[in-house]
C-alpha atoms as a PDB file:
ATOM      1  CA  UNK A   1      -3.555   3.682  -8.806  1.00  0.00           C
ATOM      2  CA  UNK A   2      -4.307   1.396  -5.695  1.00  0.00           C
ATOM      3  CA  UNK A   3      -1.605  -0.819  -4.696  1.00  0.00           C
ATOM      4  CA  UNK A   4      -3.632  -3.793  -4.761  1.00  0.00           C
ATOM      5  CA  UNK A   5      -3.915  -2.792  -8.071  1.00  0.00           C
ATOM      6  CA  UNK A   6      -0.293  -2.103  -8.454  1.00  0.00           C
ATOM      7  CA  UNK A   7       0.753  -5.499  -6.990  1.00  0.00           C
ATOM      8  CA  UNK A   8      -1.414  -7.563  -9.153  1.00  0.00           C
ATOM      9  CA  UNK A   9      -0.234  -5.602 -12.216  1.00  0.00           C
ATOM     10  CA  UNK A  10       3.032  -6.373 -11.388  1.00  0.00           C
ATOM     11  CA  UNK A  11       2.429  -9.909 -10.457  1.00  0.00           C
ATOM     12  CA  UNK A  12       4.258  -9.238  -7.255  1.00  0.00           C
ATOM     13  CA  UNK A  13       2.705 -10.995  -3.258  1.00  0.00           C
ATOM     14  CA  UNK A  14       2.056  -8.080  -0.917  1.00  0.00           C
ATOM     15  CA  UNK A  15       4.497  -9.957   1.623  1.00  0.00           C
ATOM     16  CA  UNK A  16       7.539 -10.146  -0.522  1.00  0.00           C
ATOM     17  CA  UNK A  17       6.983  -6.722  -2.060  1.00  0.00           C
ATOM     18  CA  UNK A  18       6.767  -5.329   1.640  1.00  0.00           C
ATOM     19  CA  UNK A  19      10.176  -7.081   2.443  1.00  0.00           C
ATOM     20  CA  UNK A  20      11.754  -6.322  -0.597  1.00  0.00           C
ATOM     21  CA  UNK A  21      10.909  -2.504   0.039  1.00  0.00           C
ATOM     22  CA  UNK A  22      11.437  -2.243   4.042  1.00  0.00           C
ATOM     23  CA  UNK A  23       7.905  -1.837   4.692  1.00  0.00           C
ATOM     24  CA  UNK A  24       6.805  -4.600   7.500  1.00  0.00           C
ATOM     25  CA  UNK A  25       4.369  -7.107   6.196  1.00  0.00           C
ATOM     26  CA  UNK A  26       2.007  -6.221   8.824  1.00  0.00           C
ATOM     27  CA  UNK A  27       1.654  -2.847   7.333  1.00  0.00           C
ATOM     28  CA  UNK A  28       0.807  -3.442   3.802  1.00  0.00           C
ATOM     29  CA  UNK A  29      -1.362  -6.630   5.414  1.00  0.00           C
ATOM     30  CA  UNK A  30      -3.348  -3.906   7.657  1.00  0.00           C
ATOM     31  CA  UNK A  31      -3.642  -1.185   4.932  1.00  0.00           C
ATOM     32  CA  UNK A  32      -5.306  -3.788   2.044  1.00  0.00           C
ATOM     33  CA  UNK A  33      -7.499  -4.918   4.846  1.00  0.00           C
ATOM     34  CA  UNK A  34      -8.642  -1.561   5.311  1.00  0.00           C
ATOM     35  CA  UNK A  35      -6.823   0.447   7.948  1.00  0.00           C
ATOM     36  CA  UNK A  36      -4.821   3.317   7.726  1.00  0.00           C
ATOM     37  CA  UNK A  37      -1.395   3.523   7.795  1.00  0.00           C
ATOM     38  CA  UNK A  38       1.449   6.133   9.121  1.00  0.00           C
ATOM     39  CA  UNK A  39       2.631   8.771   6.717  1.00  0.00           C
ATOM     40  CA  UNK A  40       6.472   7.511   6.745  1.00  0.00           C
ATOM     41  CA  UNK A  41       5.044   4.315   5.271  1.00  0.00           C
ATOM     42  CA  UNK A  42       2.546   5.839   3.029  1.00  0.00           C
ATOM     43  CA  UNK A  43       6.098   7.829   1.617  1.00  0.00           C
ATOM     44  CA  UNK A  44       7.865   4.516   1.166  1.00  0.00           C
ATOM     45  CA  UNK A  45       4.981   3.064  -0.754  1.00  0.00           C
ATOM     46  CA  UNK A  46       5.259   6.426  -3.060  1.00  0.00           C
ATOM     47  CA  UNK A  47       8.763   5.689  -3.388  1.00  0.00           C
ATOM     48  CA  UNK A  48       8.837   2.014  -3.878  1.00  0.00           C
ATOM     49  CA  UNK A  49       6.142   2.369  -6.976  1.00  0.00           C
ATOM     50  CA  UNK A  50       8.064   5.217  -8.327  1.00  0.00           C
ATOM     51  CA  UNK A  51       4.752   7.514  -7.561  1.00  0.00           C
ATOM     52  CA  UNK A  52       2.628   5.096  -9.448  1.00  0.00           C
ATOM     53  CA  UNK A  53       0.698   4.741  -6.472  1.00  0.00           C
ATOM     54  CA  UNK A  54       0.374   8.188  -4.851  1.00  0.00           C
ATOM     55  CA  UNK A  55      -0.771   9.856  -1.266  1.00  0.00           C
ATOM     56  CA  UNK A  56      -4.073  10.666  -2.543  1.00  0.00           C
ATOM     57  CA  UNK A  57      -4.649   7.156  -3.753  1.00  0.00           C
ATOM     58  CA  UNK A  58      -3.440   5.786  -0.330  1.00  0.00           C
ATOM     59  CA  UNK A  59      -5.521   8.641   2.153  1.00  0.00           C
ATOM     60  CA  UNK A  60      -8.206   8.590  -0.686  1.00  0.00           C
ATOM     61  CA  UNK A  61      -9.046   5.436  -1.205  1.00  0.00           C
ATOM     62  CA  UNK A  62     -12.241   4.295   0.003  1.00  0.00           C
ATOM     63  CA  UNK A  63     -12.883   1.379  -1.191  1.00  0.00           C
ATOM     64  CA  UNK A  64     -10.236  -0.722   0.404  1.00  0.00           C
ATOM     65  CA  UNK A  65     -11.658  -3.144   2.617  1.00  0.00           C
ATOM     66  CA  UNK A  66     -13.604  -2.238   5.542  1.00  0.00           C
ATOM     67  CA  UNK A  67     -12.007   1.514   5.735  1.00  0.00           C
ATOM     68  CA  UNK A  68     -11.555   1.345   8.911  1.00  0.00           C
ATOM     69  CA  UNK A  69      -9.762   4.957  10.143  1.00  0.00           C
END
């Protein structure tokens, strides 16, 4: 699952979820625009979705915006 996806299923703001899970907001911000992202924070988004969103969705996923690498 993509966390975008994950978020909106939720009903949960990529800011506050961020906060609420010790990931900056500027992370999450750059990753759904498209960049990547370190793998300590790709592990804390694991975590924080209880594996609903997994590595492979975050290092796979090409069809966030822009995928820039």
């Amino acid at each position: 699952m993509r966390l975008k996806e994950y978020l909106k299923e939720k009903g949960l703001k990529p800011s506050s979820w961020a906060e609420e899970n010790g990931l900056a907001r500027s992370v999450i911000s750059r990753y759904l625009h498209g960049y990547n992202i370190s793998p300590s924070n790709a592990m804390k988004i694991v975590v924080a979705t209880e594996g609903k969103v997994s590595l492979e969705d975050i290092y796979l996923d090409t069809n966030r915006a822009g995928n820039n690498s």
